[in-house]
N, C-alpha and C. Protein backbone atom coordinates (compact mmCIF):
# COMPACT_ATOMS: atom_id res chain seq x y z
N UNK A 1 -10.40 -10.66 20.35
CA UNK A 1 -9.44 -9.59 20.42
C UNK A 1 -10.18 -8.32 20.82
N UNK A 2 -9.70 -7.98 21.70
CA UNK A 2 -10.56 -6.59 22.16
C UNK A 2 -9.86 -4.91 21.23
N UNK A 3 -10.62 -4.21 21.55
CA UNK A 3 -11.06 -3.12 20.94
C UNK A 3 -9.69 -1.86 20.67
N UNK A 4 -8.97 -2.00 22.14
CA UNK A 4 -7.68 -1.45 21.82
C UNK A 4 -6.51 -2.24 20.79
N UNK A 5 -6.47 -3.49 20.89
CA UNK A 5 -5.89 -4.17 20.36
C UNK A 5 -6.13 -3.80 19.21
N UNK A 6 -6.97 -4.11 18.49
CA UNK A 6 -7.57 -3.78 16.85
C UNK A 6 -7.02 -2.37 16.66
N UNK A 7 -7.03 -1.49 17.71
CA UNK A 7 -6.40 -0.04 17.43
C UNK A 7 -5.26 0.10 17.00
N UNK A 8 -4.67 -1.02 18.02
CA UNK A 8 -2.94 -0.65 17.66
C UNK A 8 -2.25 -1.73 16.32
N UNK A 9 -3.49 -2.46 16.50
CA UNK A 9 -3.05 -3.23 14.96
C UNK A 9 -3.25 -2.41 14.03
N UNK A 10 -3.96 -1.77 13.71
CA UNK A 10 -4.07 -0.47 12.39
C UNK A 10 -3.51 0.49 12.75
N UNK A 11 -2.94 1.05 13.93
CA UNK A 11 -1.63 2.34 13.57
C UNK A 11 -0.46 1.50 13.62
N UNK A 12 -0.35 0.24 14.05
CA UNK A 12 0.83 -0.43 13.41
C UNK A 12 0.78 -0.39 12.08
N UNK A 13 -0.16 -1.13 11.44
CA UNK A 13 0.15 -1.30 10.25
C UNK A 13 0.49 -0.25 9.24
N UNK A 14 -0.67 1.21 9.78
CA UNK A 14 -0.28 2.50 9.26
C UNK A 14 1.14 3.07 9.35
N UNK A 15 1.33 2.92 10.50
CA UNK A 15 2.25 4.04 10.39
C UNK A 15 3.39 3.42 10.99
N UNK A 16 3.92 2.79 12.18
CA UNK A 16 4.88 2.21 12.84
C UNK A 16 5.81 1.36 11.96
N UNK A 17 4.77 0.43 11.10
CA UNK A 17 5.20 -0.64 9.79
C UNK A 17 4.99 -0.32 8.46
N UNK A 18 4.58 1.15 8.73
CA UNK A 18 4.44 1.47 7.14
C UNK A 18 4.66 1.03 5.83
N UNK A 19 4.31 0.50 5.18
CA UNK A 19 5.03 -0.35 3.78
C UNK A 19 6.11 0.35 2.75
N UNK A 20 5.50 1.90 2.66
CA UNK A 20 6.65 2.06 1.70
C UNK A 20 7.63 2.91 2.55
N UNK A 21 7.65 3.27 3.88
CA UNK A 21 8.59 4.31 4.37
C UNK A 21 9.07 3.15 5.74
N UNK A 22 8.25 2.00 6.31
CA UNK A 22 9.50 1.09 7.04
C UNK A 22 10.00 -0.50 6.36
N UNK A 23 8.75 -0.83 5.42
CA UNK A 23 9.34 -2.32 4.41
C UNK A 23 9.90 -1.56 3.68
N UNK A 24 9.86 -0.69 2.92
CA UNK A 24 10.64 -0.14 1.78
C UNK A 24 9.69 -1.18 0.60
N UNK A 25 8.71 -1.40 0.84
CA UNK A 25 7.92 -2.12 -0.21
C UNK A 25 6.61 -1.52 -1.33
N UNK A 26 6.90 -1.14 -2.22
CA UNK A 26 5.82 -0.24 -3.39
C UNK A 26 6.33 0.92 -3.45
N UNK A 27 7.57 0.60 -3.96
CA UNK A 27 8.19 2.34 -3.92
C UNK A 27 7.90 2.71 -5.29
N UNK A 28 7.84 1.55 -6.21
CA UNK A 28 7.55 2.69 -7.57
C UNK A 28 6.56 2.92 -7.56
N UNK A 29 5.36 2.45 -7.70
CA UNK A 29 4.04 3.43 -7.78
C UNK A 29 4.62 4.42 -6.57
N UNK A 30 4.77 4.37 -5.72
CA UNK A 30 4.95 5.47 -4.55
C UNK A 30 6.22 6.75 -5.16
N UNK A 31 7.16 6.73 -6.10
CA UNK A 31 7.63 7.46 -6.97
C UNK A 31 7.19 8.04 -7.91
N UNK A 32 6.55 7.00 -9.15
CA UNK A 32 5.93 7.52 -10.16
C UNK A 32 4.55 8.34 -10.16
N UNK A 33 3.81 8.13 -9.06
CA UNK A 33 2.65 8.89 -9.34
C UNK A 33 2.41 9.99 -8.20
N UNK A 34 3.38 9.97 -7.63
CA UNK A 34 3.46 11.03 -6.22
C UNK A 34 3.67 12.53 -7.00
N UNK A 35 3.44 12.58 -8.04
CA UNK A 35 4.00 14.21 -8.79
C UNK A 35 2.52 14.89 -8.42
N UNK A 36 1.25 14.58 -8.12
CA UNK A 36 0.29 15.15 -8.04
C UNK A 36 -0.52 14.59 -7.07
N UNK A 37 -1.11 16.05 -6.69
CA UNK A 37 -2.27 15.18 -5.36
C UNK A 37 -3.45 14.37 -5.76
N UNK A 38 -4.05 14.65 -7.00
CA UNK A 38 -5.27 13.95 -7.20
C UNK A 38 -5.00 12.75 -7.19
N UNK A 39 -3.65 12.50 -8.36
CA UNK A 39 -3.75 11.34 -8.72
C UNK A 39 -2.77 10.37 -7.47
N UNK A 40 -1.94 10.82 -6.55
CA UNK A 40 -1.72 10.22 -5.37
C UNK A 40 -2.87 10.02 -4.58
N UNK A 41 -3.98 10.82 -4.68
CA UNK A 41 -4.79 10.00 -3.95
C UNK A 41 -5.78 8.80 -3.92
N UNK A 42 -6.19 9.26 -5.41
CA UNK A 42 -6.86 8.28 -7.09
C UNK A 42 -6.01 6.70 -6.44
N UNK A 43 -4.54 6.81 -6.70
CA UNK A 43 -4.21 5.77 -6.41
C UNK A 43 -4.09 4.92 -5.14
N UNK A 44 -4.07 5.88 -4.13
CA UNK A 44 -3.85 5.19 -2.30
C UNK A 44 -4.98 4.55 -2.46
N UNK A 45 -6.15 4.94 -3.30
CA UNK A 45 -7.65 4.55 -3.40
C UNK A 45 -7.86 3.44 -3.74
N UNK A 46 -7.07 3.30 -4.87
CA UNK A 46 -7.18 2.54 -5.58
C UNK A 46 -6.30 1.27 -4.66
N UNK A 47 -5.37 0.99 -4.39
CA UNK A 47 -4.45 0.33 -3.49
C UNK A 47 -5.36 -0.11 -2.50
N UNK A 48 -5.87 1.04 -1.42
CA UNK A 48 -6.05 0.68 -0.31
C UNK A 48 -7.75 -0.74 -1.01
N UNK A 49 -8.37 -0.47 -1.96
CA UNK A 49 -9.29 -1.27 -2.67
C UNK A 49 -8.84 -2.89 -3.12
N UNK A 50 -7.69 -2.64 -3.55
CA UNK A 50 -7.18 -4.01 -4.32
C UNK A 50 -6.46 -4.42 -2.77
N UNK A 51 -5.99 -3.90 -2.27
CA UNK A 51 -5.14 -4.86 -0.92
C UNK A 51 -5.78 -4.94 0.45
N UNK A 52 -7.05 -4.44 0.21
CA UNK A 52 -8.09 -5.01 1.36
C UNK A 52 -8.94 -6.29 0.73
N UNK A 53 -9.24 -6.38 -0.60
CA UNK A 53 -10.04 -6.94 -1.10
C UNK A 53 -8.99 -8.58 -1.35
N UNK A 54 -7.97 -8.40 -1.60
CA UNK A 54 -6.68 -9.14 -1.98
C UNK A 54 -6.38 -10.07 -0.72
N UNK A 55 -6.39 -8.69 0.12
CA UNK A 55 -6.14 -9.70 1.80
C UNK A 55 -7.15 -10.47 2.22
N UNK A 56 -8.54 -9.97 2.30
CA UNK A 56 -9.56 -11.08 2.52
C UNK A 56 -9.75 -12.23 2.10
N UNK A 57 -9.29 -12.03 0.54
CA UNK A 57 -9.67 -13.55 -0.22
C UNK A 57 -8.78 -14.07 -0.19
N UNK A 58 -6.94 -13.55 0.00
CA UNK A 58 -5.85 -14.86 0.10
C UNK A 58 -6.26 -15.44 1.81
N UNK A 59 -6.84 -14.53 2.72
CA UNK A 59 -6.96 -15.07 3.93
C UNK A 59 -7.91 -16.36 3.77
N UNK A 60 -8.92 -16.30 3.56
CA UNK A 60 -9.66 -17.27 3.45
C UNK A 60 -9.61 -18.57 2.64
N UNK A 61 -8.55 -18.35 1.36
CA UNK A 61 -7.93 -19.28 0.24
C UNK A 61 -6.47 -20.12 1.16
N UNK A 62 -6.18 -19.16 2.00
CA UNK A 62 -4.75 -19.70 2.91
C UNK A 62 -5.86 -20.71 3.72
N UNK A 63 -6.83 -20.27 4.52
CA UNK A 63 -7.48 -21.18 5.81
C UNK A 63 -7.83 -22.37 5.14
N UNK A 64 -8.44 -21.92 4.18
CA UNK A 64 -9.84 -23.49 4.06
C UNK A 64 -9.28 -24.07 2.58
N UNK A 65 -8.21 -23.68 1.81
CA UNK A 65 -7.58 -24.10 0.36
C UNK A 65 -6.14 -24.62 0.86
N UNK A 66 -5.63 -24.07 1.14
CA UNK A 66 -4.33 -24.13 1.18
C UNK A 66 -3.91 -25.15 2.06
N UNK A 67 -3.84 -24.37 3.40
CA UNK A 67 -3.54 -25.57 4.82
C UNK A 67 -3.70 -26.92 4.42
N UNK A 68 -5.25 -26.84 4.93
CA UNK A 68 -5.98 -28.45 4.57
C UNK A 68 -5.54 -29.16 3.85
N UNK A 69 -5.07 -28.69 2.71
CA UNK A 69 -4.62 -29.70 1.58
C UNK A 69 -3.29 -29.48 1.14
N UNK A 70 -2.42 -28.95 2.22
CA UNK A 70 -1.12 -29.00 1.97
C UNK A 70 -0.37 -28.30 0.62
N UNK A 71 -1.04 -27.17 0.27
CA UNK A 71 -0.67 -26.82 -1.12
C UNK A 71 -0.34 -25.46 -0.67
N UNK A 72 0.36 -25.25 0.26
CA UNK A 72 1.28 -23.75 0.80
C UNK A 72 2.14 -23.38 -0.35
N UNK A 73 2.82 -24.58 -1.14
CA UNK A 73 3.74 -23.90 -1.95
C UNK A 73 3.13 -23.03 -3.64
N UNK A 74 1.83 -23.40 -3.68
CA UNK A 74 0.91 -22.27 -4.65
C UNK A 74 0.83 -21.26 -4.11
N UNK A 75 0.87 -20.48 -2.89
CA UNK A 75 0.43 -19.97 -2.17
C UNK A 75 0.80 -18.24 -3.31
N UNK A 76 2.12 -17.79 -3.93
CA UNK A 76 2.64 -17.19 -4.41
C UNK A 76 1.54 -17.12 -5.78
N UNK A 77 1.45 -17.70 -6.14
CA UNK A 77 0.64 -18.31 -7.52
C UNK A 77 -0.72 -17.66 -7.55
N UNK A 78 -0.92 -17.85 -6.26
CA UNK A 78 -2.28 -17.68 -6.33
C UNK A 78 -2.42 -16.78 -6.00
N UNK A 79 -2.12 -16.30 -5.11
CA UNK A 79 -2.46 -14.50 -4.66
C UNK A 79 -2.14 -13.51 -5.30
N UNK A 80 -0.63 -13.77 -6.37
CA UNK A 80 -1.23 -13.06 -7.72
C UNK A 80 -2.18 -12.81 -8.07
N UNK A 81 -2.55 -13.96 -8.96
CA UNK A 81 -3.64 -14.42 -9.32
C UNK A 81 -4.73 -13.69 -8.73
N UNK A 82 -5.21 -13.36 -7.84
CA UNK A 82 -6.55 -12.99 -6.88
C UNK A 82 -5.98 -11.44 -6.91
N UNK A 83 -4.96 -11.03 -7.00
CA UNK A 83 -4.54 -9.79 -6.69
C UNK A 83 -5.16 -9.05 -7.90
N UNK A 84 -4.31 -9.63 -9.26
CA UNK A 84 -4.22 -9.68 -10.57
C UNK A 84 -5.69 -9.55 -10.88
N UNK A 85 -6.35 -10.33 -10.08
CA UNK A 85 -7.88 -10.29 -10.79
C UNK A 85 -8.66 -8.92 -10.31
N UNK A 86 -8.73 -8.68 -8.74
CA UNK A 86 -8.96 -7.31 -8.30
C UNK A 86 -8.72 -6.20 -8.98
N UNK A 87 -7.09 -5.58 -9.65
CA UNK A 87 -6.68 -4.88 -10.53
C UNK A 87 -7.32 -4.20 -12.07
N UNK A 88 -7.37 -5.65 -12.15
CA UNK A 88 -8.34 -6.18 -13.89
C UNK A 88 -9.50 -5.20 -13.38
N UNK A 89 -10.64 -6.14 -12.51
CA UNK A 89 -11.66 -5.18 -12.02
C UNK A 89 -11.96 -3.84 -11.78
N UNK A 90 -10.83 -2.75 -11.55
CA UNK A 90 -10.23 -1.76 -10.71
C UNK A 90 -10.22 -1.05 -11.94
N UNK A 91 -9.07 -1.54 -12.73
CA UNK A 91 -8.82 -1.08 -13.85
C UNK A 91 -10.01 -0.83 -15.01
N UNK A 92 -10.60 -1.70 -14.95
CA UNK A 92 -11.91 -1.31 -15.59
C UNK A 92 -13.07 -0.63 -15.30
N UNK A 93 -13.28 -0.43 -14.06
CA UNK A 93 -14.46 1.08 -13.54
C UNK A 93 -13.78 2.13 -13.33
N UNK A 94 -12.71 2.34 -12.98
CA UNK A 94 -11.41 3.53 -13.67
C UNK A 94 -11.80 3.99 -14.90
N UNK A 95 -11.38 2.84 -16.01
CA UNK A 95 -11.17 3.34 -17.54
C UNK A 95 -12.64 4.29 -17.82
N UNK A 96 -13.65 3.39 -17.34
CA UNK A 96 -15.30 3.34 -17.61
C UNK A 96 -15.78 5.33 -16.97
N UNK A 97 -15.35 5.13 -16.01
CA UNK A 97 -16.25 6.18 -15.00
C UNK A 97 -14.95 7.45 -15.04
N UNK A 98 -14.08 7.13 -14.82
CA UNK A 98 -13.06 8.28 -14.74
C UNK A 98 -11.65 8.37 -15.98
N UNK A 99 -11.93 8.42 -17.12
CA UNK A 99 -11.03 8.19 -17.85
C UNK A 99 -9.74 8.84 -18.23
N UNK A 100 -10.02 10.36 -17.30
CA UNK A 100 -8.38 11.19 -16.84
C UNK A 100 -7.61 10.63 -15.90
N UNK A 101 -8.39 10.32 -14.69
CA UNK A 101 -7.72 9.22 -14.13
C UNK A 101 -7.02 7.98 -14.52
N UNK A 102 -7.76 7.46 -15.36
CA UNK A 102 -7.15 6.45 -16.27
C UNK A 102 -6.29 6.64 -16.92
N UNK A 103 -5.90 7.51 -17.28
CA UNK A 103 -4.78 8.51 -18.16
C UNK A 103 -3.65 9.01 -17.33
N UNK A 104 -4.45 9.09 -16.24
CA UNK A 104 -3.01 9.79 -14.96
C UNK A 104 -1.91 8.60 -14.38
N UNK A 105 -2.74 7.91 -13.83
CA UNK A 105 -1.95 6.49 -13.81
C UNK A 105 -1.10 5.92 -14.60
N UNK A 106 -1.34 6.00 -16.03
CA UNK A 106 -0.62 5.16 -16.67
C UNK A 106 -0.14 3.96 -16.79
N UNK A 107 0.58 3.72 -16.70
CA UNK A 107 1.31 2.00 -16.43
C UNK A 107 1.09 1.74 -15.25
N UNK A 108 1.48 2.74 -14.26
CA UNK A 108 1.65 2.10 -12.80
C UNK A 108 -0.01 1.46 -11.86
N UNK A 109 -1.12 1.90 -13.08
CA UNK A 109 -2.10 1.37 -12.72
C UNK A 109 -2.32 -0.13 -12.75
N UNK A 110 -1.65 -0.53 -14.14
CA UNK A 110 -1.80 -1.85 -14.08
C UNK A 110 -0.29 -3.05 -13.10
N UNK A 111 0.52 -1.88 -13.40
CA UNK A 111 1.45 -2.42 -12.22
C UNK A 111 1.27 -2.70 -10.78
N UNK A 112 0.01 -2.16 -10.30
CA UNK A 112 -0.33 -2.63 -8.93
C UNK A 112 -0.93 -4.54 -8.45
N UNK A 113 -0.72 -4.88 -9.43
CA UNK A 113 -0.68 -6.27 -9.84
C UNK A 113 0.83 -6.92 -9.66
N UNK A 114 2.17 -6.17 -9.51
CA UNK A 114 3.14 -6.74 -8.83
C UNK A 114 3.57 -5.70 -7.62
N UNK A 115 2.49 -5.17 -7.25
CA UNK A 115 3.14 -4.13 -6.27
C UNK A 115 3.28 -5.25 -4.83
N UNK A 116 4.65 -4.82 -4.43
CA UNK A 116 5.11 -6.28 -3.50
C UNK A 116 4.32 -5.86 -2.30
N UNK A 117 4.04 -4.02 -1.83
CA UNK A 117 3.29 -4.21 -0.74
C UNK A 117 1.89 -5.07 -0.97
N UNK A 118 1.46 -4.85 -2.15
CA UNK A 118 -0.17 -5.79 -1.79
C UNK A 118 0.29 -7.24 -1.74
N UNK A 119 1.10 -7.83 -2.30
CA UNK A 119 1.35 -9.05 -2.00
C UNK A 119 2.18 -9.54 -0.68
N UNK A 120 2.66 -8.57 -0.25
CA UNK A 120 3.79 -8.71 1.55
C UNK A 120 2.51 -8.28 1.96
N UNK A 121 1.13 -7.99 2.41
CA UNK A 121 0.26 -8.11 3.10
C UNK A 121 -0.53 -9.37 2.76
N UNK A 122 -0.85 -9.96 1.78
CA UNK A 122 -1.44 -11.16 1.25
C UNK A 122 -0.43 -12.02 2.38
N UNK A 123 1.03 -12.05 2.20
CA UNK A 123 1.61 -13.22 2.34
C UNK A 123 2.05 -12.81 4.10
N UNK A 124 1.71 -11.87 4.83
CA UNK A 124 2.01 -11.28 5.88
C UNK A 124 0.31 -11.79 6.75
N UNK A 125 -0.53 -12.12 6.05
CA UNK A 125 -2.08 -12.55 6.44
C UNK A 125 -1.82 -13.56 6.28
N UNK A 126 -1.37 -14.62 5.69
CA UNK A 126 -1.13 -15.84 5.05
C UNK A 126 -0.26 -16.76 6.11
N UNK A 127 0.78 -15.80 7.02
CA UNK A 127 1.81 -16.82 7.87
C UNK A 127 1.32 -15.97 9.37
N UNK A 128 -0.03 -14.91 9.53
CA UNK A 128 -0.03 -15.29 10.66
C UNK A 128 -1.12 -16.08 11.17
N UNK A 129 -1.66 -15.48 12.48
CA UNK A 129 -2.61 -16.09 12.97
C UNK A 129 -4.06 -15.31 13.04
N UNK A 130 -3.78 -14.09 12.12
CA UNK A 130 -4.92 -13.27 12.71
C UNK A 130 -6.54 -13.86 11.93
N UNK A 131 -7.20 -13.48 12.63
CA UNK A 131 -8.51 -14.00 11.81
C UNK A 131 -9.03 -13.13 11.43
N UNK A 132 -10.20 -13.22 10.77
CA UNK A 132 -11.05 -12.28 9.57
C UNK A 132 -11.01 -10.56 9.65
N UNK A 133 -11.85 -10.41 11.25
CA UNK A 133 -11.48 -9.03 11.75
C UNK A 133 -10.38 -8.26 11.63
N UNK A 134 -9.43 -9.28 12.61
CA UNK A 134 -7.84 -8.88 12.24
C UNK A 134 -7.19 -8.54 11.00
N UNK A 135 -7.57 -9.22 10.12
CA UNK A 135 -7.04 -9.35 8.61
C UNK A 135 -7.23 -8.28 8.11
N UNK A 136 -9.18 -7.70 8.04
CA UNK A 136 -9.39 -6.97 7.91
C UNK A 136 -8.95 -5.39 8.18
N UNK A 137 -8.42 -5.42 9.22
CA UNK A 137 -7.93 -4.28 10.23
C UNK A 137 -6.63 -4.03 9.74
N UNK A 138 -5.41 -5.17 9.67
CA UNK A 138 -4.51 -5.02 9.38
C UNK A 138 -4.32 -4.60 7.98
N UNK A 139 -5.19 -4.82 7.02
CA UNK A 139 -4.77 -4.42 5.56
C UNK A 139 -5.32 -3.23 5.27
N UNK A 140 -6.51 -3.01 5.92
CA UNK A 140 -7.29 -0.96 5.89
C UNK A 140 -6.15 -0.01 6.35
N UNK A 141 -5.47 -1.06 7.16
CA UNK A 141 -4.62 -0.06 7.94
C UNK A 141 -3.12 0.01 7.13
N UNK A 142 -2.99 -1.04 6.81
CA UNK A 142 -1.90 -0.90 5.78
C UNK A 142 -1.77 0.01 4.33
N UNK A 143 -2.80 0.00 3.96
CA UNK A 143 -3.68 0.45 2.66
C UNK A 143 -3.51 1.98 3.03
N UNK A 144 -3.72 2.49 4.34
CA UNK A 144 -4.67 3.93 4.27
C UNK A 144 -2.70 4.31 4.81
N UNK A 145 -2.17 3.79 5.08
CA UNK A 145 -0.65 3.81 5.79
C UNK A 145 -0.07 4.14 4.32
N UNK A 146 -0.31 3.50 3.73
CA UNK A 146 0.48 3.81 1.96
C UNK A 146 -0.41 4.73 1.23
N UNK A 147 -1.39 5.09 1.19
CA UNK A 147 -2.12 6.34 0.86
C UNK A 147 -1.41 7.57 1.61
N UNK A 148 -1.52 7.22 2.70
CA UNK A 148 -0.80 8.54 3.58
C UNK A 148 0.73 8.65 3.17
N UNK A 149 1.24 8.21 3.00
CA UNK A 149 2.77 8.37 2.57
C UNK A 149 2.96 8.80 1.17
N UNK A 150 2.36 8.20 0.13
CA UNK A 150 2.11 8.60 -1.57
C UNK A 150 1.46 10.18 -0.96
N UNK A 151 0.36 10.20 -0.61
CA UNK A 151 -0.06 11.87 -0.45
C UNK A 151 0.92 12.67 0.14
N UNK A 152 1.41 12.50 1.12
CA UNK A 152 2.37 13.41 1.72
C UNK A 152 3.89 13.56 0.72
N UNK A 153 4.22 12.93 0.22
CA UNK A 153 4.99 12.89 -0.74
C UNK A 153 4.76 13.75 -2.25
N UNK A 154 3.66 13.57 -2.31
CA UNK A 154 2.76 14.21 -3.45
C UNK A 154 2.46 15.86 -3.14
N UNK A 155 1.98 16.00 -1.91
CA UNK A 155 2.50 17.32 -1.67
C UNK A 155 3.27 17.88 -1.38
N UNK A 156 4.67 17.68 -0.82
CA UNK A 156 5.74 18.19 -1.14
C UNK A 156 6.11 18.10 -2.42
N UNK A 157 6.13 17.23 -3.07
CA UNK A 157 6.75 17.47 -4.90
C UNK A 157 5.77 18.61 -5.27
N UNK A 158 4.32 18.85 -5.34
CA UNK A 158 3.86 20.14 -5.50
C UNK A 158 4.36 21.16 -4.41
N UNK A 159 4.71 21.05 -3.74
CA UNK A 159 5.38 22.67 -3.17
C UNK A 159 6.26 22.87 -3.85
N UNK A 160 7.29 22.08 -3.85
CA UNK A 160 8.86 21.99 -4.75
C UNK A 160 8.71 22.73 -5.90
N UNK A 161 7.73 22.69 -6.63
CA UNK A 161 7.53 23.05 -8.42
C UNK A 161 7.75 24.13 -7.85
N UNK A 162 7.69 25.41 -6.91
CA UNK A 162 7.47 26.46 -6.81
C UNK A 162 8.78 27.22 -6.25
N UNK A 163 9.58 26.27 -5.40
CA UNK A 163 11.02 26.29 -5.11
C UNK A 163 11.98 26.00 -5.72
N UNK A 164 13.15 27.01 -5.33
CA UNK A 164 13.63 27.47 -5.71
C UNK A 164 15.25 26.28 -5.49
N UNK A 165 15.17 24.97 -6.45
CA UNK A 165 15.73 23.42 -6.16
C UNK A 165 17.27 23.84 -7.01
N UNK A 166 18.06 23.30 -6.30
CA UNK A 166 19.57 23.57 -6.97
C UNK A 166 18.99 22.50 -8.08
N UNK A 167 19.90 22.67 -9.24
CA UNK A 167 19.82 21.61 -10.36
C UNK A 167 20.44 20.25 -9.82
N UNK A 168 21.65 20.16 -8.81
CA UNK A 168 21.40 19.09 -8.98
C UNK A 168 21.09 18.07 -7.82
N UNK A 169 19.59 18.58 -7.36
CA UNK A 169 19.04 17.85 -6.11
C UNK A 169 17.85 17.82 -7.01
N UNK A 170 17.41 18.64 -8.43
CA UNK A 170 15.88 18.52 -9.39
C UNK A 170 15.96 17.20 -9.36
N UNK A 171 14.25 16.61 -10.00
CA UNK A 171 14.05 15.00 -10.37
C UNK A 171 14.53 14.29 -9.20
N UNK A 172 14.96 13.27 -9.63
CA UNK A 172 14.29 11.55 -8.70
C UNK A 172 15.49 12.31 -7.09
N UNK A 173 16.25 12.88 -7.51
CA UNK A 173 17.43 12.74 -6.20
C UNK A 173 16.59 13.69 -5.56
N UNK A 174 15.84 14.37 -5.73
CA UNK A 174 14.79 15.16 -4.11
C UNK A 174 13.96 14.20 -3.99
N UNK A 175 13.73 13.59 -5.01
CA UNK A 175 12.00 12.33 -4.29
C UNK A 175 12.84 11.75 -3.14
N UNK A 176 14.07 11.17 -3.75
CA UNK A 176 14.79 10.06 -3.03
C UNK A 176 15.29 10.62 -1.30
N UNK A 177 15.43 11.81 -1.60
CA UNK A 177 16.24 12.57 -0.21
C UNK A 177 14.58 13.18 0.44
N UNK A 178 14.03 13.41 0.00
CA UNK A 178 12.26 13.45 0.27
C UNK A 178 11.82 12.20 1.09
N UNK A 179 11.65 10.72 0.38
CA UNK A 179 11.46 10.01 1.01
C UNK A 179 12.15 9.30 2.08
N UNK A 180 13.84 9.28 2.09
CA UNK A 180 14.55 9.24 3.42
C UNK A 180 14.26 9.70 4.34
N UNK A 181 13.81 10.94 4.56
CA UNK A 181 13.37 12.30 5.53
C UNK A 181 12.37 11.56 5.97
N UNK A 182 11.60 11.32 5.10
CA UNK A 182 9.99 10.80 6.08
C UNK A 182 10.18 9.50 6.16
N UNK A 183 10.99 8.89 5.56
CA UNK A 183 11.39 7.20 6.01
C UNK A 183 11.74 7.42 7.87
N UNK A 184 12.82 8.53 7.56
CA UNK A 184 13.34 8.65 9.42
C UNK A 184 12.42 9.26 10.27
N UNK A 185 11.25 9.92 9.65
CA UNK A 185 10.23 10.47 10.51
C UNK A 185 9.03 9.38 10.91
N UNK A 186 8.91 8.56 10.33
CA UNK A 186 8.21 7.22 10.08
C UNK A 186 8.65 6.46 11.48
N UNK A 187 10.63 6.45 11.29
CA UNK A 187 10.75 5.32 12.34
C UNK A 187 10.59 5.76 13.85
N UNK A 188 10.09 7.34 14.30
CA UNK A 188 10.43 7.77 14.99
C UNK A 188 8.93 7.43 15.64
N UNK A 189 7.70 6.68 15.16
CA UNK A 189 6.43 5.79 15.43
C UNK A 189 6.94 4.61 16.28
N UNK A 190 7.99 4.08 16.12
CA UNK A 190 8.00 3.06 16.64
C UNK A 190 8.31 2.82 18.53
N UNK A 191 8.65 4.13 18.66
CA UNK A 191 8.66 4.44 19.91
C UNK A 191 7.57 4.88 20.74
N UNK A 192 6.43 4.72 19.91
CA UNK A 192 5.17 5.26 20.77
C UNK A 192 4.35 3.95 20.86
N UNK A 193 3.79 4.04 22.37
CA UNK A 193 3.14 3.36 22.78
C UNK A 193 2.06 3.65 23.23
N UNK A 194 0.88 3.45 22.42
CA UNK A 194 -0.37 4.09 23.12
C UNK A 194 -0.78 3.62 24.39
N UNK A 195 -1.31 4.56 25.10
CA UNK A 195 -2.37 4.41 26.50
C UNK A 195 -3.32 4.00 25.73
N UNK A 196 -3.67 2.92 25.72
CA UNK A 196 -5.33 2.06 25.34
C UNK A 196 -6.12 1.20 26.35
């Protein structure tokens, strides 16, 4: 696969296919922790870590486990599982090294263990054809695509604290009319075609 190609596979995956603004996939962590920039970014970090690391090993568990021996229908099972275990890991040099962070997250830290975008990239590596590079490319790019959307989201809810919000557009109904806005600014990627 040549060099432009790999390009447009990672601003696809970033931005054209975005996970939480064109799948509509990881919207609650992408709700719950978007109230602040650190910790929106703490977490894209954290994400873009568990669903690069997640995608490599279901890729390689799909090639040489799965296929061969006809056991596609674990396939769900297991990439939990591998997801689940990354998290665990994650979650514990978090608690260890940064323990406000650990505190900022809250639940939704350990909830990245059913977050459907890391698993719709597991299972999106899993039914195609791309190989290692590719895999690779496609989930950095997916990863840093949902970092960028949680941050940008995260800073508008910090501008907001300072505006001047009718009562009843306050709380989840501006996230929600927030993230529509850049959902439709999102789809407006899909019309670009790079010169590569």
């Amino acid at each position: 696969m040549s060099f432009g190609a790999l390009i447009l596979l990672f601003v696809g995956s970033a931005l054209i296919n975005n996970f939480i603004l064109s799948r509509f996939l990881g919207i609650c962590a992408f709700l719950g922790v978007s109230r602040r920039l650190d910790t929106a970014l703490g977490m894209g970090a954290a994400v873009v870590f568990v669903m690069t690391c997640s995608a490599l090993i279901s890729w390689a568990i799909q090639r040489y486990l799965l296929t061969p021996f006809k056991l596609q229908f674990l396939e769900y099972v297991i990439f939990i599982l591998v997801i689940a275990t990354f998290v665990q890991l994650l979650e514990m040099v978090i608690k260890k090294y940064s323990p406000s962070l650990y505190e900022a997250f809250g639940i939704y830290l350990p909830l990245i263990t059913t977050n459907c975008s890391i698993l719709g990239v597991a299972l999106l590596v899993a039914g195609s054809s791309y190989n290692l590079l590719q895999t690779l490319v496609f989930a950095v790019g997916s990863g840093l695509g949902w970092t960028l959307a949680i941050v940008m989201m995260a800073g508008l809810r910090e501008e907001l604290d300072f505006a001047d919000v009718p009562l009843s557009l306050q709380g989840s109904s501006l996230s929600l009319l927030i993230a529509a806005i850049m959902s439709l600014a999102f789809a407006g990627f899909a019309g670009v075609v790079p010169n590569l």
